[in-house]
PDB file of N, CA and C in Angstrom:
ATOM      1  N   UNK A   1     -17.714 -23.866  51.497  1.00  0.00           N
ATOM      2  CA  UNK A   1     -16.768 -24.719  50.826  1.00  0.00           C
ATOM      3  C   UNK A   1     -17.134 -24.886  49.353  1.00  0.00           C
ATOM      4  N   UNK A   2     -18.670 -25.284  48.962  1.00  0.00           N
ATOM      5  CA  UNK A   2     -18.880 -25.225  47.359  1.00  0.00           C
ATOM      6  C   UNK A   2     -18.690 -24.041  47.044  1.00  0.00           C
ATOM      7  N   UNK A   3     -18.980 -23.169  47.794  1.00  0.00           N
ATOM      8  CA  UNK A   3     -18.893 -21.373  46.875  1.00  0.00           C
ATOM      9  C   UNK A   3     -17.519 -21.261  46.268  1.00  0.00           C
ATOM     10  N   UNK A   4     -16.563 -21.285  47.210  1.00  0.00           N
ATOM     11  CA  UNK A   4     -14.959 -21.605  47.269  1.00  0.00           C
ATOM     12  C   UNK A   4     -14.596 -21.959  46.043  1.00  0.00           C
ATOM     13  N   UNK A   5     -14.787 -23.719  45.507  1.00  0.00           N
ATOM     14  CA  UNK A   5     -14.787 -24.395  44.619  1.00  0.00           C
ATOM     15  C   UNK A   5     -15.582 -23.799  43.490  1.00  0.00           C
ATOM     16  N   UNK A   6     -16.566 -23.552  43.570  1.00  0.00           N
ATOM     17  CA  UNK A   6     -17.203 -23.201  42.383  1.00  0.00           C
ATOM     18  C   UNK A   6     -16.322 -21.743  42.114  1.00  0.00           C
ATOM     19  N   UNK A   7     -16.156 -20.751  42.358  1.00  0.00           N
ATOM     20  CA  UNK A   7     -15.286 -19.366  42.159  1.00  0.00           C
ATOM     21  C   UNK A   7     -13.849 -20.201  41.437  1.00  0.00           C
ATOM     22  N   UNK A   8     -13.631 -21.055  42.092  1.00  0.00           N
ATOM     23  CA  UNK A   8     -12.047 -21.509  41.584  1.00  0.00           C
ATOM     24  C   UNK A   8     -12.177 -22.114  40.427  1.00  0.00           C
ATOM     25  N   UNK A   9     -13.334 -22.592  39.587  1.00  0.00           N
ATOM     26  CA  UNK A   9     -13.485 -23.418  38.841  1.00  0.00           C
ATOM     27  C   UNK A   9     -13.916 -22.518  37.538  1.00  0.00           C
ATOM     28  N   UNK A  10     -14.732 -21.326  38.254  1.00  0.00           N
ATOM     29  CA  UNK A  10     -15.071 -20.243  37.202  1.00  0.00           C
ATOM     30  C   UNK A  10     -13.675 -19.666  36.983  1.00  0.00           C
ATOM     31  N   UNK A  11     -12.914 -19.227  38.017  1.00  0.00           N
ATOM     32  CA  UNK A  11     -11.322 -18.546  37.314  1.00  0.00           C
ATOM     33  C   UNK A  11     -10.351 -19.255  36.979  1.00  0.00           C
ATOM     34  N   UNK A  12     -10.587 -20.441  36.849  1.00  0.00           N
ATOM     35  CA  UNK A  12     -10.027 -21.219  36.315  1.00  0.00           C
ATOM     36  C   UNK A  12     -10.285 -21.221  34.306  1.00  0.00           C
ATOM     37  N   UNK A  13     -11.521 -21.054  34.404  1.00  0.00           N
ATOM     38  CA  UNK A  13     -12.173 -21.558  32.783  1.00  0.00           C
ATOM     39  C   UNK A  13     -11.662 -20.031  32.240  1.00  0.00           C
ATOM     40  N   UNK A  14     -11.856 -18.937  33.192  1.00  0.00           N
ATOM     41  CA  UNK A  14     -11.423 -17.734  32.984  1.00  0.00           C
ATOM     42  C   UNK A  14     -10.002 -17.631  32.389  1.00  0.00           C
ATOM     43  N   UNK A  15      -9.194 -18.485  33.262  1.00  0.00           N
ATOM     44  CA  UNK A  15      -7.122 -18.064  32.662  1.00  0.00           C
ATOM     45  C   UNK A  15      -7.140 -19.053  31.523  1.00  0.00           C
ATOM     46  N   UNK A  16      -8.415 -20.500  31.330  1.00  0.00           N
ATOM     47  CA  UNK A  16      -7.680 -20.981  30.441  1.00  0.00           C
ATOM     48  C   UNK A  16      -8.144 -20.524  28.949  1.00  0.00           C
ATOM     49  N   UNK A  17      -9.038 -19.401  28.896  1.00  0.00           N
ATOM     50  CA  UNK A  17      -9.771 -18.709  27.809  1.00  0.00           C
ATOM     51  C   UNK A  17      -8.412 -17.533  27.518  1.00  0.00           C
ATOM     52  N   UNK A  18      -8.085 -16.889  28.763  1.00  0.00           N
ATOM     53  CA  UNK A  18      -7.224 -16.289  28.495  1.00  0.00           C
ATOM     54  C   UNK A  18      -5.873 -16.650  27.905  1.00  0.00           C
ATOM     55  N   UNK A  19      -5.691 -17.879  28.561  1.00  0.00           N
ATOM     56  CA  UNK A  19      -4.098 -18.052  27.674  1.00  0.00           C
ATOM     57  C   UNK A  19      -4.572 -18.863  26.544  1.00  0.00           C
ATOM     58  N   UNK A  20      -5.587 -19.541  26.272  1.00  0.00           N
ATOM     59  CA  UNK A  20      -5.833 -19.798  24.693  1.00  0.00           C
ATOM     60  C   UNK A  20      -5.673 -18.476  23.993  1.00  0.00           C
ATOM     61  N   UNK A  21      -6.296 -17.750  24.141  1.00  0.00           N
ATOM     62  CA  UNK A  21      -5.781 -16.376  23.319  1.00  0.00           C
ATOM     63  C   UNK A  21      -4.705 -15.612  23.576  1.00  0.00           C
ATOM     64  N   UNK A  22      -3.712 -15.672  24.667  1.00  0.00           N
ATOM     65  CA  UNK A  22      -2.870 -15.280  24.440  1.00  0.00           C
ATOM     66  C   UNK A  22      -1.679 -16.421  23.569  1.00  0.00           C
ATOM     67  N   UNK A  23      -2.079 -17.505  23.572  1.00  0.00           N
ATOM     68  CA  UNK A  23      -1.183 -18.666  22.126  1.00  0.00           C
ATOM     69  C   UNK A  23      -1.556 -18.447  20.879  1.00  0.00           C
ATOM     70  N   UNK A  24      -3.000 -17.341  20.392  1.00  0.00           N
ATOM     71  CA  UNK A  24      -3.423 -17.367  19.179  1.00  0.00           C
ATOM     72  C   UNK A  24      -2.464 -15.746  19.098  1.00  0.00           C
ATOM     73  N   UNK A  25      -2.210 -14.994  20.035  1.00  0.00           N
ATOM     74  CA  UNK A  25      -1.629 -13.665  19.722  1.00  0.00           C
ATOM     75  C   UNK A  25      -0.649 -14.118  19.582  1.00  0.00           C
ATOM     76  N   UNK A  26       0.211 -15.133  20.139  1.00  0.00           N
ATOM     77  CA  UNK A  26       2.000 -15.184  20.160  1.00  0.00           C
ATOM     78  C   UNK A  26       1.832 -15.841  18.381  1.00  0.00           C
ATOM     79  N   UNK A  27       0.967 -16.601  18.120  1.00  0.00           N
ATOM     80  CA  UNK A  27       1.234 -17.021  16.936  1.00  0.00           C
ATOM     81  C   UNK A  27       1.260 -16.708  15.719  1.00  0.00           C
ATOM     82  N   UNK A  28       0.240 -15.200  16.184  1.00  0.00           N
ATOM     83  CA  UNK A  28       0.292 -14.435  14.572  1.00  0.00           C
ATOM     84  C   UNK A  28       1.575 -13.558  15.036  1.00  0.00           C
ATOM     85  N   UNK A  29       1.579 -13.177  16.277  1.00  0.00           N
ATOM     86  CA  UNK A  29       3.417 -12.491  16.232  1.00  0.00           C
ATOM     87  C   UNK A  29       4.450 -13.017  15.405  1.00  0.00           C
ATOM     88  N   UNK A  30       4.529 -14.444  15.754  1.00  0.00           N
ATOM     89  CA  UNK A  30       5.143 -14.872  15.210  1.00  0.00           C
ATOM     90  C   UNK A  30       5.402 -15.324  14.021  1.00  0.00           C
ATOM     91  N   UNK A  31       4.223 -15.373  13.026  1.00  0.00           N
ATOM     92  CA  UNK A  31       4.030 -15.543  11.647  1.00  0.00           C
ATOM     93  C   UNK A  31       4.627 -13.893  11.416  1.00  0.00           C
ATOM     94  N   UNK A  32       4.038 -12.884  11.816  1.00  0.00           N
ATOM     95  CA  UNK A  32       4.543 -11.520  11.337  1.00  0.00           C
ATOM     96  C   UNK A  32       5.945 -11.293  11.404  1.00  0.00           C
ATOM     97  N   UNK A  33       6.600 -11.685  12.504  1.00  0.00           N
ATOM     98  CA  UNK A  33       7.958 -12.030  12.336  1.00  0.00           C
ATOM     99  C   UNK A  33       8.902 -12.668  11.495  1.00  0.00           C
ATOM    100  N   UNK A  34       8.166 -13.640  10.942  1.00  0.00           N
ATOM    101  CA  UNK A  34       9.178 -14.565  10.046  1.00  0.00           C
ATOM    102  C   UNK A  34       8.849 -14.110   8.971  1.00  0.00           C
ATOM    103  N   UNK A  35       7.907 -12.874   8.235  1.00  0.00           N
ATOM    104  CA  UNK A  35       7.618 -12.417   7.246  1.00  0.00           C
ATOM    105  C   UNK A  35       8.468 -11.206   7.240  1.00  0.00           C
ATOM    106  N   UNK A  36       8.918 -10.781   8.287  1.00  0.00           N
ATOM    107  CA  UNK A  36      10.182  -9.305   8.274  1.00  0.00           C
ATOM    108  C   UNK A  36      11.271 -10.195   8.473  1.00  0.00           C
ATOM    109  N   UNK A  37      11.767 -11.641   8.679  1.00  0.00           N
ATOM    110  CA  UNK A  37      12.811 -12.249   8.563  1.00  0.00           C
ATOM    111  C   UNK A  37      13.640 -12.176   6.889  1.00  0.00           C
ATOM    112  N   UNK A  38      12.700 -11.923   5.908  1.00  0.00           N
ATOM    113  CA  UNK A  38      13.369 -12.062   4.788  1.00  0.00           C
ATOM    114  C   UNK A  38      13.299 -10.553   4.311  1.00  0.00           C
ATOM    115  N   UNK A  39      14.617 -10.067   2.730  1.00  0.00           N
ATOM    116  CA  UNK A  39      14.225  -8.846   2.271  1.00  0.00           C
ATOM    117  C   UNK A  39      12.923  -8.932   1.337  1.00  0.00           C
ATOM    118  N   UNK A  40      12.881 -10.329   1.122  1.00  0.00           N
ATOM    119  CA  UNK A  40      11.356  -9.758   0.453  1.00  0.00           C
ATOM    120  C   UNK A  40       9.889  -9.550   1.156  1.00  0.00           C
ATOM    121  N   UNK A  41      10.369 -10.143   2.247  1.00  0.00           N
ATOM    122  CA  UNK A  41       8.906  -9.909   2.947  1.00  0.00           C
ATOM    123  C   UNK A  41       8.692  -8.619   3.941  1.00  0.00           C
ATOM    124  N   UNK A  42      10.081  -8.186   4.213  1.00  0.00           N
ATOM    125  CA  UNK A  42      10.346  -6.602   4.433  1.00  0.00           C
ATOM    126  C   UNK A  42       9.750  -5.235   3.037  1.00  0.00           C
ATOM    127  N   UNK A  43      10.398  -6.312   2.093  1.00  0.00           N
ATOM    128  CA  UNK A  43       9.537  -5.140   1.105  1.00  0.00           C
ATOM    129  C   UNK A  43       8.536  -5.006   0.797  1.00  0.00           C
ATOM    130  N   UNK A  44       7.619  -6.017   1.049  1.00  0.00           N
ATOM    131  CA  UNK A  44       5.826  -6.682   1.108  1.00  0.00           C
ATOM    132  C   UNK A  44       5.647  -5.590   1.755  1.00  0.00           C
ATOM    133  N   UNK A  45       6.137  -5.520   3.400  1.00  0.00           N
ATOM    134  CA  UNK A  45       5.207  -4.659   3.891  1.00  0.00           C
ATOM    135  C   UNK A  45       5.475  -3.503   3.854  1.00  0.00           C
ATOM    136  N   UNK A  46       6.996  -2.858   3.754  1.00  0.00           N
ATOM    137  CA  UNK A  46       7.289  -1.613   3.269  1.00  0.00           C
ATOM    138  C   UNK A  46       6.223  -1.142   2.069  1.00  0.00           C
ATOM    139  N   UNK A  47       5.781  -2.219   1.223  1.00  0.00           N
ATOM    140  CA  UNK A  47       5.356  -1.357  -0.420  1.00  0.00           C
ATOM    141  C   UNK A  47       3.684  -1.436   0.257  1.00  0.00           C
ATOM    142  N   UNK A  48       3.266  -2.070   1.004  1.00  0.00           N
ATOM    143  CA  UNK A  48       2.124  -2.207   1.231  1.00  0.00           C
ATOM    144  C   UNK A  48       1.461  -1.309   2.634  1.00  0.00           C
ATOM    145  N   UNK A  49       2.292  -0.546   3.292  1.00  0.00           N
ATOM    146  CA  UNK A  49       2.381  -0.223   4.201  1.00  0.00           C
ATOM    147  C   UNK A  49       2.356   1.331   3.761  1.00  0.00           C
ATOM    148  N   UNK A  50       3.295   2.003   3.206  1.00  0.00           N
ATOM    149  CA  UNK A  50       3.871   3.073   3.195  1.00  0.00           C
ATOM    150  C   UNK A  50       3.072   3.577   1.793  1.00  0.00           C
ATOM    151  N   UNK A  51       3.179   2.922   0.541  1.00  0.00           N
ATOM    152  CA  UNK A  51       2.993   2.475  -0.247  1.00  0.00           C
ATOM    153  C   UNK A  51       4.547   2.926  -1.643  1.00  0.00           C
ATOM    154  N   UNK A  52       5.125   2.553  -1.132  1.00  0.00           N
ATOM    155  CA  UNK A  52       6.655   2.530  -1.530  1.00  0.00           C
ATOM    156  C   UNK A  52       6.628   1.498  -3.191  1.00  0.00           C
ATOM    157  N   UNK A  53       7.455   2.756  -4.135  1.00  0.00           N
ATOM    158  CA  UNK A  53       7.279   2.016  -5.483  1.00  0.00           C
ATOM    159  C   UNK A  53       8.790   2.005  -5.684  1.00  0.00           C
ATOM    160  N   UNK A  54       9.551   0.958  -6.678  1.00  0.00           N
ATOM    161  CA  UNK A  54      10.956   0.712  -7.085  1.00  0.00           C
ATOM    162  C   UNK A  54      10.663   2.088  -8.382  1.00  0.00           C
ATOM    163  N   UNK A  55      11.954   2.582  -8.878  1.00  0.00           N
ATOM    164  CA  UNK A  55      12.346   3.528  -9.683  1.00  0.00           C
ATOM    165  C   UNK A  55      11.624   3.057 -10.912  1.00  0.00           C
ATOM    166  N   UNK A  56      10.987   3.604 -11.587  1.00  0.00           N
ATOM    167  CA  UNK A  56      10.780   3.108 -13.053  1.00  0.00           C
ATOM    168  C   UNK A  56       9.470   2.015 -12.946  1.00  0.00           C
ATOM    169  N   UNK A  57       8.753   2.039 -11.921  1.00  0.00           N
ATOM    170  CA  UNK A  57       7.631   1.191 -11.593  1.00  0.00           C
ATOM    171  C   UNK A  57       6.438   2.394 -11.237  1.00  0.00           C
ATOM    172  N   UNK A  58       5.059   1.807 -11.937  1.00  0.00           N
ATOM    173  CA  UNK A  58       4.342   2.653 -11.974  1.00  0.00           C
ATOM    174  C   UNK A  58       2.646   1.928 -11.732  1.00  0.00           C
ATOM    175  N   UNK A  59       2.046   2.906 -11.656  1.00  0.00           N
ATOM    176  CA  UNK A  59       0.541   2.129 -11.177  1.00  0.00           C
ATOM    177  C   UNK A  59       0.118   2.095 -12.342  1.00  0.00           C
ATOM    178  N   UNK A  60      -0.812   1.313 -12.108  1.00  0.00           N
ATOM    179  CA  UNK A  60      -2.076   1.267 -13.171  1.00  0.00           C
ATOM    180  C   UNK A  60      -3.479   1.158 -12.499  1.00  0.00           C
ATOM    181  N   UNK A  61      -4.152   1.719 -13.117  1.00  0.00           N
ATOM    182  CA  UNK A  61      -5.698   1.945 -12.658  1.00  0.00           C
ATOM    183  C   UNK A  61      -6.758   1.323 -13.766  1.00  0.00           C
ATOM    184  N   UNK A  62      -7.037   0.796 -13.593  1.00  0.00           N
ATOM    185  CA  UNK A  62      -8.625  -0.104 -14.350  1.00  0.00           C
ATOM    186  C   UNK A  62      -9.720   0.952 -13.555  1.00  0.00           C
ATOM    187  N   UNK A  63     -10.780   1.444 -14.682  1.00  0.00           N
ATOM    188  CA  UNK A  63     -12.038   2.584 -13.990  1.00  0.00           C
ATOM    189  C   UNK A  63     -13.084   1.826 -14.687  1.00  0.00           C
ATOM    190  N   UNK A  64     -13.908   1.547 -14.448  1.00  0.00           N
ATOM    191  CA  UNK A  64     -14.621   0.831 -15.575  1.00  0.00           C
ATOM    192  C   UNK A  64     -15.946   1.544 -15.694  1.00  0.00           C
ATOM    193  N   UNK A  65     -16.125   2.145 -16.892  1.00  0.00           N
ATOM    194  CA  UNK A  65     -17.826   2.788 -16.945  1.00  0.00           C
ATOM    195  C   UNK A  65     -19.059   2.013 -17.421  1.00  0.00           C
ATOM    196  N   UNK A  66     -19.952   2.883 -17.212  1.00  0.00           N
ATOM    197  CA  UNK A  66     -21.546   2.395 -17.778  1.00  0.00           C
ATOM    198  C   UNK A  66     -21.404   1.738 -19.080  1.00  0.00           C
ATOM    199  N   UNK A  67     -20.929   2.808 -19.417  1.00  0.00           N
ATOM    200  CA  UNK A  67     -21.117   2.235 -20.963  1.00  0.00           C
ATOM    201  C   UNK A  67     -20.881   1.565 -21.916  1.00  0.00           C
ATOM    202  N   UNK A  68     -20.143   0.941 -21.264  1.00  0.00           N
ATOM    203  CA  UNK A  68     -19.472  -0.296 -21.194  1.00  0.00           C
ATOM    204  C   UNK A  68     -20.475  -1.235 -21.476  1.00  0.00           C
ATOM    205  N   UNK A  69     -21.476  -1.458 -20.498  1.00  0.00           N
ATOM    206  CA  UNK A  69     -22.648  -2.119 -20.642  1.00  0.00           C
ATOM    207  C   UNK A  69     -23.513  -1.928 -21.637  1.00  0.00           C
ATOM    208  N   UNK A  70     -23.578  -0.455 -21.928  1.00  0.00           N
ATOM    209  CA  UNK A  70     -24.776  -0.230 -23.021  1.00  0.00           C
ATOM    210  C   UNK A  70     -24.788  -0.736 -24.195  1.00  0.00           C
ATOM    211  N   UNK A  71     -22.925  -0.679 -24.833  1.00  0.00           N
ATOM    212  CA  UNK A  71     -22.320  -1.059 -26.179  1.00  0.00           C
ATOM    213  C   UNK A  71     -22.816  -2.548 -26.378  1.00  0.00           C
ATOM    214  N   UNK A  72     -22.565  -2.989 -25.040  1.00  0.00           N
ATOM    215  CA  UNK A  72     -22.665  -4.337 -25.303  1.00  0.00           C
ATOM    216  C   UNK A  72     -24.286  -4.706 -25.840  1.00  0.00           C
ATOM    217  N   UNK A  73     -25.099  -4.168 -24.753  1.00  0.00           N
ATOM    218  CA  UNK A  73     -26.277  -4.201 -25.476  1.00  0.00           C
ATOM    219  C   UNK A  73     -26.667  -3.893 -26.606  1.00  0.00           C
ATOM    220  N   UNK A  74     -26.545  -2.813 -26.972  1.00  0.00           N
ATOM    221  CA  UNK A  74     -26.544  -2.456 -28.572  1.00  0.00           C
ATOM    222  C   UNK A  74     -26.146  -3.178 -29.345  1.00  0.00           C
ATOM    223  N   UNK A  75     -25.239  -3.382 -29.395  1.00  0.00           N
ATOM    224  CA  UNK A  75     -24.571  -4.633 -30.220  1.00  0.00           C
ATOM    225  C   UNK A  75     -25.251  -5.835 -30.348  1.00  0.00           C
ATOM    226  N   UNK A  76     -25.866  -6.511 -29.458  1.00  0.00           N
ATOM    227  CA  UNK A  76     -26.319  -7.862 -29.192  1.00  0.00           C
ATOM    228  C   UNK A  76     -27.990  -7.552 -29.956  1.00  0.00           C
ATOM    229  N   UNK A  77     -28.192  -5.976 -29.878  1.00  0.00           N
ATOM    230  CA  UNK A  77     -29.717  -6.045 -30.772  1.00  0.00           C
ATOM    231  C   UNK A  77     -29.476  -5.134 -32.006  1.00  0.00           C
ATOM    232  N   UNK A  78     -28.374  -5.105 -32.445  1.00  0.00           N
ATOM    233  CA  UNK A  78     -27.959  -4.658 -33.718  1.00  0.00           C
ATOM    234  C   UNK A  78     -28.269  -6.026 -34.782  1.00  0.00           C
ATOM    235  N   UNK A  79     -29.061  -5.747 -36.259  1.00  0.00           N
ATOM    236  CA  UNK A  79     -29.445  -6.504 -37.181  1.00  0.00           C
ATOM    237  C   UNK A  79     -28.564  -6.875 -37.709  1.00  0.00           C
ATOM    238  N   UNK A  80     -27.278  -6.278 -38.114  1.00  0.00           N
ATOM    239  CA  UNK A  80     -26.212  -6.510 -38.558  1.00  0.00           C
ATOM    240  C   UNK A  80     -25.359  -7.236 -37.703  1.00  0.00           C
ATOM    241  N   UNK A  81     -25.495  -6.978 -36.580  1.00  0.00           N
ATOM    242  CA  UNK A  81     -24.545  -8.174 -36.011  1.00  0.00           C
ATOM    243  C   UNK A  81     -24.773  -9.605 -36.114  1.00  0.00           C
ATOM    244  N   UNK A  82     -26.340  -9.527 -35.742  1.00  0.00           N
ATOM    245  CA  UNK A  82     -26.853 -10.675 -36.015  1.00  0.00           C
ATOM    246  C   UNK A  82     -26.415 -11.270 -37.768  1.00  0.00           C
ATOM    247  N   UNK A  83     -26.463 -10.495 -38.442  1.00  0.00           N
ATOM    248  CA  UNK A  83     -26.786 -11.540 -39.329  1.00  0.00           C
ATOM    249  C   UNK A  83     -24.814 -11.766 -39.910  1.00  0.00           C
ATOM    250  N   UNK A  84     -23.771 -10.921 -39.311  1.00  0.00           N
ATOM    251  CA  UNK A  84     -22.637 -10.934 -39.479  1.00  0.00           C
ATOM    252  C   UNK A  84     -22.626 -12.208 -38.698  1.00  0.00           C
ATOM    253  N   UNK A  85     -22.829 -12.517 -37.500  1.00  0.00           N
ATOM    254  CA  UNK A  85     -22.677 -13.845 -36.812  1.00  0.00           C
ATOM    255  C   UNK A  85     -23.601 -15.078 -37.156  1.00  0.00           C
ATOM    256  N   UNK A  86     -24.601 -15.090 -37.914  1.00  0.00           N
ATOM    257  CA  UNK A  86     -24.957 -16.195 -38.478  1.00  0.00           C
ATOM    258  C   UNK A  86     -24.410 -16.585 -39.529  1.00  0.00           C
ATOM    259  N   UNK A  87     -23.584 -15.761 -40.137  1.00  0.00           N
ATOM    260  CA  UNK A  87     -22.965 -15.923 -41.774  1.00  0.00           C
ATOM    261  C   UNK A  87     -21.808 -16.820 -41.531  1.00  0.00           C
ATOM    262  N   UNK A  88     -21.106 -15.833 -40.362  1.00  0.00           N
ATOM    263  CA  UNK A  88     -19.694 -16.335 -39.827  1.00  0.00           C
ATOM    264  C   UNK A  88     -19.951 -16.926 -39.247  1.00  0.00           C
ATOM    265  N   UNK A  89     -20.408 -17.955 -38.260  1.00  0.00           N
ATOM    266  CA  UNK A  89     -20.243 -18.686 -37.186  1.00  0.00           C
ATOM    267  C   UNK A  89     -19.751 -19.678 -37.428  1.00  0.00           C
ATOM    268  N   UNK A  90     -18.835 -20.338 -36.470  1.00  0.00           N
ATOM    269  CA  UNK A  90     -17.768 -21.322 -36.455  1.00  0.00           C
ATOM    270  C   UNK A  90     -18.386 -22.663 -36.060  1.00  0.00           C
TER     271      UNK A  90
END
C-alpha cells in the first residue's frame, strides 16, 4: 500500500514538472505568434531569418584593426602632442 502511494506521488511530481513546461512552451508559442500577427514583425523575421534587404538598402561593416591601437599610442608619447595639449588645453 505505501509502495502504491509513494509511485503515485513520484508520477505525480513527474506530470506536474511536465505540464509546467509544457505552459512555458505554449507561452513562447505564443509570444512568437503575436510577433507574425503584425507586417512588421513578419518582416523582423523575414529580414532576420532569410536575411532579406528592401531595394536601395545596403550593409555596412565596421572591421576594426590593430592599428588602431598603435596610433593611439604613438600619439599619447609624441612630444609634440604633449606640448600642443598643454598650450591648448581648455
Amino acid at each position: 500500500m505505501y509502495q502504491t502511494f509513494d509511485m503515485a506521488v513520484g508520477e505525480r511530481a513527474l506530470a506536474e514538472a511536465e505540464l509546467a513546461a509544457t505552459k512555458e512552451e505554449y507561452v513562447t508559442i505564443v509570444a512568437t505568434l503575436e510577433q507574425f500577427s503584425s507586417e512588421r514583425g513578419i518582416e523582423a523575421a523575414v529580414r532576420e531569418r532569410f536575411g532579406v534587404v528592401r531595394p536601395g538598402e545596403g550593409e555596412i561593416r565596421i572591421v576594426r584593426t590593430e592599428s588602431a591601437e598603435s596610433i593611439e599610442e604613438i600619439t599619447a608619447n609624441n612630444p609634440f602632442s604633449k606640448l600642443f595639449n598643454a598650450l591648448l588645453a581648455w
